[in-house]
C-alpha atoms as a PDB file:
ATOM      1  CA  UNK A   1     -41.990  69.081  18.512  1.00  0.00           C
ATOM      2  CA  UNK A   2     -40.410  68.120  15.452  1.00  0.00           C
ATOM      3  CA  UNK A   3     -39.124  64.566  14.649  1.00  0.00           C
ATOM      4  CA  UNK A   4     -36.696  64.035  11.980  1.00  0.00           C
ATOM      5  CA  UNK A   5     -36.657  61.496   9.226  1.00  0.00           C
ATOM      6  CA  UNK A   6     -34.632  58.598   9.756  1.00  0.00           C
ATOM      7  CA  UNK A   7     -32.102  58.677   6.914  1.00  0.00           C
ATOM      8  CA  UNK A   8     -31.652  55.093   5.025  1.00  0.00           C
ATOM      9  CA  UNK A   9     -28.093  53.937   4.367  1.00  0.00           C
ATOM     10  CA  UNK A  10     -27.685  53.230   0.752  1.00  0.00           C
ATOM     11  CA  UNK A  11     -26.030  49.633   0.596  1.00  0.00           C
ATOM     12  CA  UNK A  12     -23.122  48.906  -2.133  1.00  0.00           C
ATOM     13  CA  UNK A  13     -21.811  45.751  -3.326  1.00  0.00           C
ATOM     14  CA  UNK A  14     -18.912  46.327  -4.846  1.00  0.00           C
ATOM     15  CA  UNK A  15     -18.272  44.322  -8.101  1.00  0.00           C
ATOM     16  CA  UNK A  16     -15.004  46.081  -8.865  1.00  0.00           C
ATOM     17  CA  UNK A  17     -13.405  42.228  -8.331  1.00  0.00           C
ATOM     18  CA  UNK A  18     -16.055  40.171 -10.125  1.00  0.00           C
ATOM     19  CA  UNK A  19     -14.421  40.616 -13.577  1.00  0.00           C
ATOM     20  CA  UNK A  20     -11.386  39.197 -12.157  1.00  0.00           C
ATOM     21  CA  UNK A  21     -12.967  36.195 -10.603  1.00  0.00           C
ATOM     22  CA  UNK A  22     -14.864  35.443 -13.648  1.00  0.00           C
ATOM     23  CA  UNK A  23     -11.367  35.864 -16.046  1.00  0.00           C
ATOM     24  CA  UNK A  24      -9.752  33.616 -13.375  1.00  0.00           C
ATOM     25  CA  UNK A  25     -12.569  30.866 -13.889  1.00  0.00           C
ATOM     26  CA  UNK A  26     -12.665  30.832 -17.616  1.00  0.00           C
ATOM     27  CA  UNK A  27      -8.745  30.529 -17.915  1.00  0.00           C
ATOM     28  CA  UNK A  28      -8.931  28.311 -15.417  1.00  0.00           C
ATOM     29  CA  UNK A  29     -12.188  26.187 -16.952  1.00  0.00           C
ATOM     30  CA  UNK A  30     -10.542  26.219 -20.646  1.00  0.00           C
ATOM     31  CA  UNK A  31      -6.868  25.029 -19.514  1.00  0.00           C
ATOM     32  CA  UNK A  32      -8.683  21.713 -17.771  1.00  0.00           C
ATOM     33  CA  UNK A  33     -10.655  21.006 -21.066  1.00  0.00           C
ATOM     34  CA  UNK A  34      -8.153  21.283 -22.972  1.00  0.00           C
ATOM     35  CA  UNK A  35      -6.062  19.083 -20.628  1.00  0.00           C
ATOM     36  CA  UNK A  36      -9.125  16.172 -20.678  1.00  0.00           C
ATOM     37  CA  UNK A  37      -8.571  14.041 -23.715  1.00  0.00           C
ATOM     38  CA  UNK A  38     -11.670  12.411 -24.407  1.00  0.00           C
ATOM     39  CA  UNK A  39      -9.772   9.514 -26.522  1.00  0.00           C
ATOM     40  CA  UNK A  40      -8.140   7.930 -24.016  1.00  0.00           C
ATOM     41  CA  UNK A  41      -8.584   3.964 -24.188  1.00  0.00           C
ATOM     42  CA  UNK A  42      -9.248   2.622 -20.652  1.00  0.00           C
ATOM     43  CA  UNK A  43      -7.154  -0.583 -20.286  1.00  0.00           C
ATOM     44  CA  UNK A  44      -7.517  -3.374 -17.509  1.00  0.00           C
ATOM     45  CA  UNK A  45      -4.351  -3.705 -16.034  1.00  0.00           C
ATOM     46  CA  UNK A  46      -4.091  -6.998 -13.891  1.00  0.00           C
ATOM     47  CA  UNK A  47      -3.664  -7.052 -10.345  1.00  0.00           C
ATOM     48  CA  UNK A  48      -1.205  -9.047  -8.666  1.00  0.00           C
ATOM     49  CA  UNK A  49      -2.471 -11.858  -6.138  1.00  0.00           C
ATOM     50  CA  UNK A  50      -1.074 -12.803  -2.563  1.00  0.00           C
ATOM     51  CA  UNK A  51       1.736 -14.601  -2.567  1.00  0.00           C
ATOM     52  CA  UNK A  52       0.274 -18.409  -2.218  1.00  0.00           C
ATOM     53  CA  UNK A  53       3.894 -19.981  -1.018  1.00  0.00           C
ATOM     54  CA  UNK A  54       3.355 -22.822   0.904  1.00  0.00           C
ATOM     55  CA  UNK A  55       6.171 -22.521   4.245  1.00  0.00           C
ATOM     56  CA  UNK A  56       9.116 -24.609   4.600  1.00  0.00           C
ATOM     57  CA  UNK A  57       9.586 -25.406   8.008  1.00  0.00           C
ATOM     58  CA  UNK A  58      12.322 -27.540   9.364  1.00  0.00           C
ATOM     59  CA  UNK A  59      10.602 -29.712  12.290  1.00  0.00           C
ATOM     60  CA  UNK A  60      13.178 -31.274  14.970  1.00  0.00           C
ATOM     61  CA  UNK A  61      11.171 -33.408  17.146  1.00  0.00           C
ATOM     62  CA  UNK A  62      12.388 -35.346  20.148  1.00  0.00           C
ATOM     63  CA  UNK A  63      10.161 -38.745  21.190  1.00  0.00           C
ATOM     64  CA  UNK A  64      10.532 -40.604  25.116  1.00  0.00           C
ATOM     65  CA  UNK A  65      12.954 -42.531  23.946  1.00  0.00           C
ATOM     66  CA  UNK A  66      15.435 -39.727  23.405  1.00  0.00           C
ATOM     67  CA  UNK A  67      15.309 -39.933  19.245  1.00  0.00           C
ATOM     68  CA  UNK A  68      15.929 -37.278  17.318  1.00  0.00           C
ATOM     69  CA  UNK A  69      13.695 -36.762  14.273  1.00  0.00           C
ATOM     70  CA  UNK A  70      14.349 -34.182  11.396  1.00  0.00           C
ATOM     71  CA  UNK A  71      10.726 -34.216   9.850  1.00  0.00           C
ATOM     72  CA  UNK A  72      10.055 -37.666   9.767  1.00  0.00           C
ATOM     73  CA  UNK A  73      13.454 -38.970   9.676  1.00  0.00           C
ATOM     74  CA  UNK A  74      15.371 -40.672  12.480  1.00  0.00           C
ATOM     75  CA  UNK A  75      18.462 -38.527  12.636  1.00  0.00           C
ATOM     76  CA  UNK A  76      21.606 -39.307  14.612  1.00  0.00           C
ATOM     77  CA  UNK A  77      22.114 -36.673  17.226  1.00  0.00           C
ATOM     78  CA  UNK A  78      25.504 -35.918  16.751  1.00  0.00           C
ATOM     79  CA  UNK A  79      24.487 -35.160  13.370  1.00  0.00           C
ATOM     80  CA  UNK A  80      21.713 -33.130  14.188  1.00  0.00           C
ATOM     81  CA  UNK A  81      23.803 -29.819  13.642  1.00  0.00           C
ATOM     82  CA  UNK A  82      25.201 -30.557  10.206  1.00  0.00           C
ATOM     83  CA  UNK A  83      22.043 -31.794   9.117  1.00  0.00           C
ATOM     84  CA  UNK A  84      20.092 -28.406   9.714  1.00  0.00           C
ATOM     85  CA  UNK A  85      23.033 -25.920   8.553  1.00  0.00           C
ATOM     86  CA  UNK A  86      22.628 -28.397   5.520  1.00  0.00           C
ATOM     87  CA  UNK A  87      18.843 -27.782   5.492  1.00  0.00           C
ATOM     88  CA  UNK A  88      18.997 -24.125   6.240  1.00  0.00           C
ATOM     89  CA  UNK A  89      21.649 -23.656   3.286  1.00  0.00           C
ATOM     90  CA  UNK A  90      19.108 -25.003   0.779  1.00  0.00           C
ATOM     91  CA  UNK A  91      16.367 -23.014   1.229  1.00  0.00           C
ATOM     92  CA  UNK A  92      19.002 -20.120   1.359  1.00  0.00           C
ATOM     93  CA  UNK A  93      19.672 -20.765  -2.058  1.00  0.00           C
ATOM     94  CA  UNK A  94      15.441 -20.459  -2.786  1.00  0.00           C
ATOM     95  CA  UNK A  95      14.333 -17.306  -3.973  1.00  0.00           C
ATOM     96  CA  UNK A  96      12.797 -15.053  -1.476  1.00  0.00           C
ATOM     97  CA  UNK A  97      12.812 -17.684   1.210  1.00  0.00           C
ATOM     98  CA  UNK A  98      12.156 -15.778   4.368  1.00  0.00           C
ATOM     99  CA  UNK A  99      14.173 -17.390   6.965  1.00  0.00           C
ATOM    100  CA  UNK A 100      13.053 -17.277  10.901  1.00  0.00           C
ATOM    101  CA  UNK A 101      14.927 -18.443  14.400  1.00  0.00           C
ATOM    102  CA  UNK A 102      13.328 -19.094  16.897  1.00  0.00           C
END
């Protein structure tokens, strides 16, 4: 009985490609060194901070009694109205006043 020789598979690797890849790289390696300036002055530029406004709130309170008070103020009732479109005009006319109804 005769047994035959296993026969070995020779194994390439193909390297056809690997000048390519390595051209790509170098182009690629010079073009960002050249793009890198190494005299560029690093400079602090300030930040800005939250806006610290303090609210403007127009309080209408109403006691037992059935006064009317704008803040602190006694305020006439039938007055009331005029006295807040008043109010609400001014800080209209403040820069960036944000104004909320509730």
């Amino acid at each position: 009985m005769k047994l035959r020789k296993k026969i070995k598979g020779e194994t390439d690797v193909f390297t056809d490609s690997l000048n390519d890849i390595i051209f790509i790289l170098l182009m690629f390696f010079l073009i960002t060194s050249t793009m890198a300036n190494p005299n560029v002055v690093k400079v602090n530029v300030p930040r800005g901070t939250k806006d610290t406004r303090a609210k403007q709130n127009i309080v209408i309170s109403i006691d037992r009694d059935q006064n009317f008070y704008m803040g602190q103020k006694l305020v006439d009732p039938l007055l009331l109205d005029s006295l807040i479109f008043e109010e609400v005009n001014r800080l209209k006319l403040m820069i960036d006043t944000p104004l909320c109804r509730n």
